[in-house]
C-alpha atoms as a PDB file:
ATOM      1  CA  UNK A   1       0.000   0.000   0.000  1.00  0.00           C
ATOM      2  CA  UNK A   2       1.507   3.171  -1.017  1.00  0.00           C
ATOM      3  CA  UNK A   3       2.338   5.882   1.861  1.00  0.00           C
ATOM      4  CA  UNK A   4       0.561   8.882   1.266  1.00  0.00           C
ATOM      5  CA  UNK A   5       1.289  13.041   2.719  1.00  0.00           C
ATOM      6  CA  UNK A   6      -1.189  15.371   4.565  1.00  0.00           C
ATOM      7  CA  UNK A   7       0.034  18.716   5.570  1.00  0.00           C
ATOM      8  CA  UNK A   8      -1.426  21.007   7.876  1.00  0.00           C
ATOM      9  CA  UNK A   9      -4.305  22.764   7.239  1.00  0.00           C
ATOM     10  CA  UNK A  10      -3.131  25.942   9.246  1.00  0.00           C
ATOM     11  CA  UNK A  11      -0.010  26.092   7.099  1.00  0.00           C
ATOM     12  CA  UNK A  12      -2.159  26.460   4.006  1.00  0.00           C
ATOM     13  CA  UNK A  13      -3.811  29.348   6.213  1.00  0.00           C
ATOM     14  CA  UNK A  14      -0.482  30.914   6.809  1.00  0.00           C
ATOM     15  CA  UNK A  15       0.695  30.681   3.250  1.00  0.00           C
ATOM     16  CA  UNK A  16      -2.340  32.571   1.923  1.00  0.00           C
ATOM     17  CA  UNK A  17      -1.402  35.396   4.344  1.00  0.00           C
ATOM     18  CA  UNK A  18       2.387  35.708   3.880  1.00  0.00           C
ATOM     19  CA  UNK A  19       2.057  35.528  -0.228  1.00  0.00           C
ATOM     20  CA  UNK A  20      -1.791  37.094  -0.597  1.00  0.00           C
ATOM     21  CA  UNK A  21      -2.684  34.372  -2.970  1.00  0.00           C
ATOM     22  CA  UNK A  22      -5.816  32.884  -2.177  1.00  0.00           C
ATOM     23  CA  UNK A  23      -7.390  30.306  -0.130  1.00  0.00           C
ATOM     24  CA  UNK A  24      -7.892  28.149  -3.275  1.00  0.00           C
ATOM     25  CA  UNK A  25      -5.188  28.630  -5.198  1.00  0.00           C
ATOM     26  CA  UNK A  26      -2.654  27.676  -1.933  1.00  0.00           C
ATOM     27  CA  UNK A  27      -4.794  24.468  -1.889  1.00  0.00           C
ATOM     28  CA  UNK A  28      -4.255  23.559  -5.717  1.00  0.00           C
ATOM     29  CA  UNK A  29      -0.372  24.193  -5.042  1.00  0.00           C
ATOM     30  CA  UNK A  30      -0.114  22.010  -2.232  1.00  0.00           C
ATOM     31  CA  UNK A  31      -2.021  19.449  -4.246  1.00  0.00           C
ATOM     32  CA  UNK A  32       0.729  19.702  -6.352  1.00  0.00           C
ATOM     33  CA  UNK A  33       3.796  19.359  -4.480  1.00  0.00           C
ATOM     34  CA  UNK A  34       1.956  16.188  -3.768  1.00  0.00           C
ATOM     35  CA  UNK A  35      -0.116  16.258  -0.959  1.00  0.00           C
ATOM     36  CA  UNK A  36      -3.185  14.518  -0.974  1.00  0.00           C
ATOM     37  CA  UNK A  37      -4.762  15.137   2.950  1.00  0.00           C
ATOM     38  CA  UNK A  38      -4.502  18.080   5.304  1.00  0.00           C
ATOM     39  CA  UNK A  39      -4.695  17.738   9.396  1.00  0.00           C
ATOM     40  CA  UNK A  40      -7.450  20.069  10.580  1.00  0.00           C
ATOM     41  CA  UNK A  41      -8.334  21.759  13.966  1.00  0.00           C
ATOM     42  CA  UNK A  42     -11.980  20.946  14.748  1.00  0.00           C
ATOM     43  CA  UNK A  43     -12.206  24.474  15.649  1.00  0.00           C
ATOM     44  CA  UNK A  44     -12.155  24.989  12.124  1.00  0.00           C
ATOM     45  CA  UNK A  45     -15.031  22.505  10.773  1.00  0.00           C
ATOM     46  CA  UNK A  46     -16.921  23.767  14.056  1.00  0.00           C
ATOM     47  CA  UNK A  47     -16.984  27.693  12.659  1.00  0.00           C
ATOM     48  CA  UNK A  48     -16.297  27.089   8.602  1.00  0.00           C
ATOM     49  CA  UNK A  49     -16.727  23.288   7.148  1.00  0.00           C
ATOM     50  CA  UNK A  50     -19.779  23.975   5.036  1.00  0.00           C
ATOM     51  CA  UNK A  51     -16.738  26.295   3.112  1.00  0.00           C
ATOM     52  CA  UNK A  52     -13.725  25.073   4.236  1.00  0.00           C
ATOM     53  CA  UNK A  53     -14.913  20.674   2.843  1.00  0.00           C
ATOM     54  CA  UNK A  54     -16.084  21.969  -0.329  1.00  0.00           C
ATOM     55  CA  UNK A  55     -12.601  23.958  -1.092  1.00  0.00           C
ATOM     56  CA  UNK A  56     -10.473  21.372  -0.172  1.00  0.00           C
ATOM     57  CA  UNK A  57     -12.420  18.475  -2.468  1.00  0.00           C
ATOM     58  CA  UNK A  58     -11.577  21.052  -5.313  1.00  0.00           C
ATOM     59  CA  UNK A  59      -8.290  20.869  -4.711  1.00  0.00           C
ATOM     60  CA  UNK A  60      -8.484  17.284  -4.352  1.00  0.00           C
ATOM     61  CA  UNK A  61      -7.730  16.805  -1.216  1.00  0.00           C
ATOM     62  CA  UNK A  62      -8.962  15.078   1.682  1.00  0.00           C
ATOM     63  CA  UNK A  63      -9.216  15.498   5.791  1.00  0.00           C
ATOM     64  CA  UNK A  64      -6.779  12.711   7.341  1.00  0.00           C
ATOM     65  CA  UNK A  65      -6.883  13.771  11.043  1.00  0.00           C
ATOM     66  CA  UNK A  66      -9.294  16.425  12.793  1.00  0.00           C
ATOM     67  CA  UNK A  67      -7.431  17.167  16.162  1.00  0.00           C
ATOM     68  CA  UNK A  68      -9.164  19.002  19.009  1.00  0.00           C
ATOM     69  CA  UNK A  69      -7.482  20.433  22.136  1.00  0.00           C
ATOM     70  CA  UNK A  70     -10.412  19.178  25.015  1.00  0.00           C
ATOM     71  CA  UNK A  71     -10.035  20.282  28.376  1.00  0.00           C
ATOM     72  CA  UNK A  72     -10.609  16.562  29.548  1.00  0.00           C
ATOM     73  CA  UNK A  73     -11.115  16.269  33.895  1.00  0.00           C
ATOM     74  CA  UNK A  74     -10.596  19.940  34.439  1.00  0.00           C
ATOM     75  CA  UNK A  75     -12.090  20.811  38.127  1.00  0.00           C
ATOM     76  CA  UNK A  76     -14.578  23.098  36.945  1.00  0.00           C
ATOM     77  CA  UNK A  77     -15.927  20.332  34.482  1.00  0.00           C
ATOM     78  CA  UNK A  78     -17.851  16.936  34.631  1.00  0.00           C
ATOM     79  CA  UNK A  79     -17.764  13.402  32.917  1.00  0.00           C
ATOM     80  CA  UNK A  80     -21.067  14.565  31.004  1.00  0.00           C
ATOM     81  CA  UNK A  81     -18.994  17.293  29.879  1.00  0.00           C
ATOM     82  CA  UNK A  82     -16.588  16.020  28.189  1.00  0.00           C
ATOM     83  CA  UNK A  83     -18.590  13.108  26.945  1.00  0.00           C
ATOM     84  CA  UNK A  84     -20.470  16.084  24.657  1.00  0.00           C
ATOM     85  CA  UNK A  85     -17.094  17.433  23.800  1.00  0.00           C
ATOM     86  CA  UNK A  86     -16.231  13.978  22.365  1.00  0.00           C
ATOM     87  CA  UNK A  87     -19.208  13.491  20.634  1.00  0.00           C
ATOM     88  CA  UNK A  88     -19.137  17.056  19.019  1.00  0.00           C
ATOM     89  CA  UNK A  89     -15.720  16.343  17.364  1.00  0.00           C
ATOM     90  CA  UNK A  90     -16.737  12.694  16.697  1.00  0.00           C
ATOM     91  CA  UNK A  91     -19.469  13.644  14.691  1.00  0.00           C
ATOM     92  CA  UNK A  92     -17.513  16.150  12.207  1.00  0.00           C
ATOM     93  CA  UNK A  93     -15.520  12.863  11.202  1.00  0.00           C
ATOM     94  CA  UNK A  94     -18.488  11.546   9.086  1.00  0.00           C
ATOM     95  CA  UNK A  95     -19.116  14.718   6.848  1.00  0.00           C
ATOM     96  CA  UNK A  96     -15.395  15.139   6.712  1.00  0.00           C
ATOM     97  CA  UNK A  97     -14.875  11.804   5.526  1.00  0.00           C
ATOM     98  CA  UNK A  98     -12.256  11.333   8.314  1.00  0.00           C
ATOM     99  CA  UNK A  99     -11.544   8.169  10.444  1.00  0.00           C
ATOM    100  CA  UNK A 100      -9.071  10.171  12.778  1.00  0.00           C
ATOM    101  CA  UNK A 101      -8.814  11.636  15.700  1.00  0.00           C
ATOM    102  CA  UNK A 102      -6.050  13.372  17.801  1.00  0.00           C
ATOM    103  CA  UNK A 103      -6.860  14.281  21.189  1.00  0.00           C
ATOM    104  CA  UNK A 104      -4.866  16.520  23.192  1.00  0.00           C
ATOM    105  CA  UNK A 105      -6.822  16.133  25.933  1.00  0.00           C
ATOM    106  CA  UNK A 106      -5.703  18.748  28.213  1.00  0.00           C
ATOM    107  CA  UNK A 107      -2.952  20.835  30.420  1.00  0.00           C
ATOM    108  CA  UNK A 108      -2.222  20.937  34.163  1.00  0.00           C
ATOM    109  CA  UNK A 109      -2.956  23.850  35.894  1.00  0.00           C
ATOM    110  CA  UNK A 110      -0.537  24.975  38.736  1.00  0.00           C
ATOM    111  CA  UNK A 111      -1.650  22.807  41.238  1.00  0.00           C
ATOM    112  CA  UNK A 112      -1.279  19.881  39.220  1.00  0.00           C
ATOM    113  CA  UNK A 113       2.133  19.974  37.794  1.00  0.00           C
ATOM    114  CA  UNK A 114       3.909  18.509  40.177  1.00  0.00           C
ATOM    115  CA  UNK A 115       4.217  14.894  38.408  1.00  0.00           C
ATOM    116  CA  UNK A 116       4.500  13.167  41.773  1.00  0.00           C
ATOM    117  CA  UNK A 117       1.670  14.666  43.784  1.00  0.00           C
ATOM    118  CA  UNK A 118      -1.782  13.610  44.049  1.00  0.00           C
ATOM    119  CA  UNK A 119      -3.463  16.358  42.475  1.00  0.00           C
ATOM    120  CA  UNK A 120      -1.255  15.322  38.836  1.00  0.00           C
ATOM    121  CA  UNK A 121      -2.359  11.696  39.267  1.00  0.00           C
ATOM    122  CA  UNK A 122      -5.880  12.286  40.081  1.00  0.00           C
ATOM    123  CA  UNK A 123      -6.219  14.676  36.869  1.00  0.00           C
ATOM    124  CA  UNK A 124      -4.340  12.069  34.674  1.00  0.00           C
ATOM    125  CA  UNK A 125      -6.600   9.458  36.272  1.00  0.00           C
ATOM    126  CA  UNK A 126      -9.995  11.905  34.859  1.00  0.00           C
ATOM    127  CA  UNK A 127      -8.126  12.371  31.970  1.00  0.00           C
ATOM    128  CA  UNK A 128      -7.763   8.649  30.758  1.00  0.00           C
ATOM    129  CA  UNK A 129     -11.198   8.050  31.748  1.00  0.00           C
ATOM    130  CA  UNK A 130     -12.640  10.769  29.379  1.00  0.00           C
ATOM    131  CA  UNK A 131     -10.551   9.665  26.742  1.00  0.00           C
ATOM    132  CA  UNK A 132     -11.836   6.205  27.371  1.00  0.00           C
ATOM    133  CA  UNK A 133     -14.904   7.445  26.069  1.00  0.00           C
ATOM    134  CA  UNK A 134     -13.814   9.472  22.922  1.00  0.00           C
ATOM    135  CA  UNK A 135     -12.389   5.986  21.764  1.00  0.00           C
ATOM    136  CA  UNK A 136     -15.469   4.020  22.450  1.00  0.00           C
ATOM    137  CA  UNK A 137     -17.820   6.927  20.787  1.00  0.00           C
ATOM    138  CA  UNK A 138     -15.045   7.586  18.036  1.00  0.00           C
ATOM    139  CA  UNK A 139     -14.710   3.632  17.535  1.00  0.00           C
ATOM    140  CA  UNK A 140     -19.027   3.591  16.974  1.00  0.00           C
ATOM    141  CA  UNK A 141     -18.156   5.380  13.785  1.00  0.00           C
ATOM    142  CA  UNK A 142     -15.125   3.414  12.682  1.00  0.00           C
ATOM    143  CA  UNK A 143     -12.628   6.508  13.919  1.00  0.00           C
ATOM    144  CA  UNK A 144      -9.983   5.959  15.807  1.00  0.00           C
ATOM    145  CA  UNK A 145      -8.225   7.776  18.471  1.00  0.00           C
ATOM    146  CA  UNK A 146      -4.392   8.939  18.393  1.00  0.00           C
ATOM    147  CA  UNK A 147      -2.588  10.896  21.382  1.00  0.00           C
ATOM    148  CA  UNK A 148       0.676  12.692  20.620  1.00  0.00           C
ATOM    149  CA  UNK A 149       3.747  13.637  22.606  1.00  0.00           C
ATOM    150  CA  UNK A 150       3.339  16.997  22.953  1.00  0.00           C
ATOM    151  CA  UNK A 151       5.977  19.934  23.552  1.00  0.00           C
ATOM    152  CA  UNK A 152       4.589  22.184  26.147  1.00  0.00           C
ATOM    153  CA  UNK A 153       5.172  20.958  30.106  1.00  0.00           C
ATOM    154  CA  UNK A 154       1.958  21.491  30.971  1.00  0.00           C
ATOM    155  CA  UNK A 155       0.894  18.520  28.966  1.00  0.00           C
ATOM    156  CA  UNK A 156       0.678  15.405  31.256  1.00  0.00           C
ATOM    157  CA  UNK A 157       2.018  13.773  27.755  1.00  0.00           C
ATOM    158  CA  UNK A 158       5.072  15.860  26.812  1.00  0.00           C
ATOM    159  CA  UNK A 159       7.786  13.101  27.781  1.00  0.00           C
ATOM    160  CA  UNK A 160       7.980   9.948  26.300  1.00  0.00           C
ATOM    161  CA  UNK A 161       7.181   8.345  29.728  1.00  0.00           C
ATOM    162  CA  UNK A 162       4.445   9.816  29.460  1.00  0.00           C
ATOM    163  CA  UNK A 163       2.867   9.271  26.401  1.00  0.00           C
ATOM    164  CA  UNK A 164       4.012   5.829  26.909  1.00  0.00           C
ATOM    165  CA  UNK A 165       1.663   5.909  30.002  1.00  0.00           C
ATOM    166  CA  UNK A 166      -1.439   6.240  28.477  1.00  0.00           C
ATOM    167  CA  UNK A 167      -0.971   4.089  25.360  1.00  0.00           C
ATOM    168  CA  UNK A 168      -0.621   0.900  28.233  1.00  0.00           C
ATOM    169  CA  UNK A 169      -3.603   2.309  30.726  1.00  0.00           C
ATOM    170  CA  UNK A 170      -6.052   3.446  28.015  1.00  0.00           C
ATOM    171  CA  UNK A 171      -8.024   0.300  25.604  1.00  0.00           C
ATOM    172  CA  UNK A 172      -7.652   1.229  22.104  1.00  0.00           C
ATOM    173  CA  UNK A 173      -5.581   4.549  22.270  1.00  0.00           C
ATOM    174  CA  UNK A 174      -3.468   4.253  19.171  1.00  0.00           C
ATOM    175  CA  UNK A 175       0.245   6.705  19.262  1.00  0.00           C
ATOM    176  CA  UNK A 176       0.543   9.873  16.912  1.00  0.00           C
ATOM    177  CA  UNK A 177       4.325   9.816  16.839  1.00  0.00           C
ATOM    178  CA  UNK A 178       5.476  13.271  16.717  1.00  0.00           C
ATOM    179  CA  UNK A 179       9.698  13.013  15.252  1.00  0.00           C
ATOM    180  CA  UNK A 180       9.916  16.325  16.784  1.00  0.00           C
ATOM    181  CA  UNK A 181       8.179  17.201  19.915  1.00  0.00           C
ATOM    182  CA  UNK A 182      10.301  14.902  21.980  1.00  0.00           C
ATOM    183  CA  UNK A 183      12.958  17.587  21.444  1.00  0.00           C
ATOM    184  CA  UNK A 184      11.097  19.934  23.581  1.00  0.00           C
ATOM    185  CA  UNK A 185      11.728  17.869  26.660  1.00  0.00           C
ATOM    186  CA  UNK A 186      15.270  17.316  25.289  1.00  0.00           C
ATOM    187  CA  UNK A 187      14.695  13.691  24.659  1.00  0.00           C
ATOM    188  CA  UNK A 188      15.737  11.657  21.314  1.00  0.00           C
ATOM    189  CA  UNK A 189      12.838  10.958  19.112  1.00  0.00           C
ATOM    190  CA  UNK A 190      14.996   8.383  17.303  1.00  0.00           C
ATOM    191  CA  UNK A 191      16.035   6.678  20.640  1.00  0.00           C
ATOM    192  CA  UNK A 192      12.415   6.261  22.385  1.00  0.00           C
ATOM    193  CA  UNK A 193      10.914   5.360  18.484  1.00  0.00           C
ATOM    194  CA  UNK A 194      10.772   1.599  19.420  1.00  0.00           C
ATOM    195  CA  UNK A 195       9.088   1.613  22.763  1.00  0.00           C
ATOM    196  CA  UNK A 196       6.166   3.471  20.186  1.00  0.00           C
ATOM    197  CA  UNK A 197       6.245   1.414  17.113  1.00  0.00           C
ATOM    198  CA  UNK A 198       3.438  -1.077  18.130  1.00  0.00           C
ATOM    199  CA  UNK A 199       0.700   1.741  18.676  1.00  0.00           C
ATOM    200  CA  UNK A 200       1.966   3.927  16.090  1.00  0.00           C
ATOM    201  CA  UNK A 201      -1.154   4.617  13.575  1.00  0.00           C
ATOM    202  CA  UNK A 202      -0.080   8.588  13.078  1.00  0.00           C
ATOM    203  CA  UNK A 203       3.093  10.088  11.614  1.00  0.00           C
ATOM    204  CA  UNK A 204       3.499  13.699  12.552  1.00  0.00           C
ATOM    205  CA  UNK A 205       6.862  14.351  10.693  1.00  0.00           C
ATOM    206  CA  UNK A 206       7.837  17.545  12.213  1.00  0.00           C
ATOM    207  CA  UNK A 207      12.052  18.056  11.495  1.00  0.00           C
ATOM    208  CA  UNK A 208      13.662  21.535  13.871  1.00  0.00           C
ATOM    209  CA  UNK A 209      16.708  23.438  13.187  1.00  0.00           C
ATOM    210  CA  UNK A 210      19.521  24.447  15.886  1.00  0.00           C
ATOM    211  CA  UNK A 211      20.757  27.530  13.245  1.00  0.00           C
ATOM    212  CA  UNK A 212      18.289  30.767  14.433  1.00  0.00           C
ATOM    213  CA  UNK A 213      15.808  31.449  11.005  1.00  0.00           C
ATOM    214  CA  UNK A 214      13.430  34.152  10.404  1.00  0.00           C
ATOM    215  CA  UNK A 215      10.524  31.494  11.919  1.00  0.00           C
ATOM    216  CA  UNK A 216       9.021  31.746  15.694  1.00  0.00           C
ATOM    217  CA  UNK A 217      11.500  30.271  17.849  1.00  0.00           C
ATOM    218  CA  UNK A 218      10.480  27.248  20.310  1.00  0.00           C
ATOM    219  CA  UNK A 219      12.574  27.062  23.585  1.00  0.00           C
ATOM    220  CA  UNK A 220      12.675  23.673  25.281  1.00  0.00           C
ATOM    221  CA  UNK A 221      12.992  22.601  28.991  1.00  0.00           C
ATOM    222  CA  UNK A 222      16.869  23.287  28.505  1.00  0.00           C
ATOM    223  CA  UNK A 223      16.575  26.657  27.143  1.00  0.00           C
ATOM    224  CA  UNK A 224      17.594  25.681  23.753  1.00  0.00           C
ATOM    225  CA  UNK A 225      16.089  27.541  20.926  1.00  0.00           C
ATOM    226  CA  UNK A 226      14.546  25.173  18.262  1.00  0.00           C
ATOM    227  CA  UNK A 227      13.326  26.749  14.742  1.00  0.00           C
ATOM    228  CA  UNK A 228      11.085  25.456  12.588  1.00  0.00           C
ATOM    229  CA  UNK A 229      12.133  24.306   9.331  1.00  0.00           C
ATOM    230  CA  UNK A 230      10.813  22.192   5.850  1.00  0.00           C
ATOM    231  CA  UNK A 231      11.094  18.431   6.765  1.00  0.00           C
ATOM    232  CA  UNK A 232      14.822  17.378   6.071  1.00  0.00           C
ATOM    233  CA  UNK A 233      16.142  20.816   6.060  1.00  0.00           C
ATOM    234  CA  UNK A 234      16.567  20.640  10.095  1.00  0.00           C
ATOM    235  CA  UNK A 235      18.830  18.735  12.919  1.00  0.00           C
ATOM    236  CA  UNK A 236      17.062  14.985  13.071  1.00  0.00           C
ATOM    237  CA  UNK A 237      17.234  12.219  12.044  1.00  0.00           C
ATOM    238  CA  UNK A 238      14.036  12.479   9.953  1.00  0.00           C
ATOM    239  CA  UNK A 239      15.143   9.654   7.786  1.00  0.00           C
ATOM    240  CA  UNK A 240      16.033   7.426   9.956  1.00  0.00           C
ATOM    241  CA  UNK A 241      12.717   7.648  11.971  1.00  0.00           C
ATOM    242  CA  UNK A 242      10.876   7.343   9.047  1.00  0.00           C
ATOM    243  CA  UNK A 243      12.565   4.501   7.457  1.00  0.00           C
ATOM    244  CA  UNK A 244      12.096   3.063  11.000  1.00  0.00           C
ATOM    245  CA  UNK A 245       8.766   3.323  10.930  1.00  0.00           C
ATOM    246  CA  UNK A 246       8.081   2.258   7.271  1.00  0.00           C
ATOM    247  CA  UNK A 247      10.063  -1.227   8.248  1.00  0.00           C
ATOM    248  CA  UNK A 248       7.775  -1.896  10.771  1.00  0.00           C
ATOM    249  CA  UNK A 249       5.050  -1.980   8.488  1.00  0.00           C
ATOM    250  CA  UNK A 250       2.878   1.395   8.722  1.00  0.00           C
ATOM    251  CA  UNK A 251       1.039   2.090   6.184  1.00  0.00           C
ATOM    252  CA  UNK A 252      -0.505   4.722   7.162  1.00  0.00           C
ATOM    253  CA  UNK A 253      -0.292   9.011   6.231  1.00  0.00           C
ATOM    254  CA  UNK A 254       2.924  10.989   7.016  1.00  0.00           C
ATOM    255  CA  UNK A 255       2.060  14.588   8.068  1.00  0.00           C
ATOM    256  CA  UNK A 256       4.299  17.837   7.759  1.00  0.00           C
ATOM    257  CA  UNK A 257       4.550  19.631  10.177  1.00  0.00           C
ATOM    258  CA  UNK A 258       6.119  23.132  10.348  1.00  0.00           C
ATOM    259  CA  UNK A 259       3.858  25.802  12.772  1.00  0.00           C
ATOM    260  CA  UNK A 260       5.797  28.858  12.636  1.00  0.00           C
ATOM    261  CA  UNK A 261       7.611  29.106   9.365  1.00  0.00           C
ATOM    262  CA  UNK A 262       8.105  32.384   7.839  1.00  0.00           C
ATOM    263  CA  UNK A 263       7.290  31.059   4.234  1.00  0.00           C
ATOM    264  CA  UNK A 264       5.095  28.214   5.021  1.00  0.00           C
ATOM    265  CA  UNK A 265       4.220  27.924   0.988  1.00  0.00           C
ATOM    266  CA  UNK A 266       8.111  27.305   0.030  1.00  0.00           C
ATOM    267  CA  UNK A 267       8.421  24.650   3.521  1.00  0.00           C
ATOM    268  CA  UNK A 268       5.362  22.713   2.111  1.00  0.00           C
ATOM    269  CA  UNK A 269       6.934  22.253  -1.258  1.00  0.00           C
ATOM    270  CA  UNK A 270      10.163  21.411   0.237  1.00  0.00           C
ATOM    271  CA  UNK A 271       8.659  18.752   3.051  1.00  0.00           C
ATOM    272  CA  UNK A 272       6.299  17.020   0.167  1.00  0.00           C
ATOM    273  CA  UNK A 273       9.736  16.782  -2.232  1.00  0.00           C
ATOM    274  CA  UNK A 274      12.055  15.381   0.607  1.00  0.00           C
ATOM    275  CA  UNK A 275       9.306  12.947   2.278  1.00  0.00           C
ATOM    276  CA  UNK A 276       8.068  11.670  -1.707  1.00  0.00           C
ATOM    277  CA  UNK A 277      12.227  11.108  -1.937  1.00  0.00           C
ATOM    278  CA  UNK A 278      12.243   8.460   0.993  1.00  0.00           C
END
């Protein structure tokens, strides 16, 4: 089964405003450098799908992943709460013709961060149990549920412990591996791949550069400046990881990812030219 590349549907966004080409025209480009899905924030479909579907068939391209940042177990919440949450991005999936989901399913406030107190394992606890339920009410429609590292510290999932965490406590949670958001928490993307490989059914291939670049910087835990950069152009080992990944049999989409690039239109081209190479 041949690999196929989804971009990010904000990047399109950003091109249109840095060159002043339009909306449609972006679209048709990145259908040519050889994408053939974007990843798109439910926000999005919530405010603009009965526009936003239309445009993209056009262009021939499809929705692989709607993502949605819930606010799963907050204190000022409920179960029924985020039940409705879940089922509101569930049900986009069908009209987008989309059979993914990524949850980021919330942050720590203050009183939670501490990874070793009560109040961080009780929220993690709610957390899990919410997204229990997206992946039954996702799974009802034949979607399924990925979870990504992600590279903030408020993120009960920003190291690969643990991300790891939740793909062994939560039934059915399938891993969006993210090559570069491990970097954030100075870990090696390459190095934890393996513990990730048998719940990998997402590719986020996200590539960041050491050298300083005209794109918004992203500092991690260390204090290291990252910047972001086409797929390939950047400091990892984005080959490696994906030729990892590709011998362990996924078949699956590989997205580029670049949030932040000052010329988001010449990154796109770039990332679709390096990742059609491997």
């Amino acid at each position: 089964m041949k690999n196929q590349l989804s971009v990010f549907y904000e990047h399109i966004v950003d091109a249109q405003s840095q060159t002043g080409l339009p909306l449609e025209t972006v679209c048709e480009k990145v259908k040519g450098f050889g994408f053939d899905f974007v990843e798109i924030d439910a926000k999005r479909l919530f405010a603009e799908s009965e526009t936003i579907l239309p445009m993209l068939e056009r262009a021939g391209l499809g929705v692989n992943c709607i993502y949605y940042f819930f606010d799963f177990g907050a204190a000022g919440g409920s179960p029924e709460a985020d039940r409705a949450a879940a089922q509101r991005v569930v049900d986009l999936c069908g009209p987008a013709k989309c059979n993914k989901v990524l949850a980021v399913t919330g942050f720590l406030t203050e009183a939670e961060m501490d990874r070793c107190g009560a109040a961080y394992a009780k929220r993690r606890d709610a957390m899990a149990a919410s997204l229990g339920v997206l992946i039954e009410l996702a799974a009802a429609q034949g979607v399924t549920v990925v979870m990504e590292d992600f590279d903030g510290d408020s993120a009960p999932f920003s190291t690969a412990a643990e991300l790891l965490w939740f793909m062994q406590n939560v039934p059915g949670l399938r891993c969006g591996f993210d090559t570069g958001n491990f970097l954030y928490s100075e870990e090696d993307a390459a190095a934890v791949l393996p513990d990730f490989l048998p719940y990998i059914s997402a590719v986020h291939c996200k590539d960041r550069g050491w050298a300083k670049n005209a794109g918004e910087p992203k500092i991690t835990v260390g204090g290291r400046a990252m910047y972001p950069v086409a797929v390939g152009d950047g400091d990892l080992d984005m080959a490696g990881m994906v030729r990892t990944i590709l011998d362990a049999g996924y078949t699956g989409v590989f997205a580029a990812e670049h949030f932040g690039s000052a010329d988001q239109l010449r990154d796109m081209e770039r990332s679709a030219q390096y990742l059609k190479n491997l």
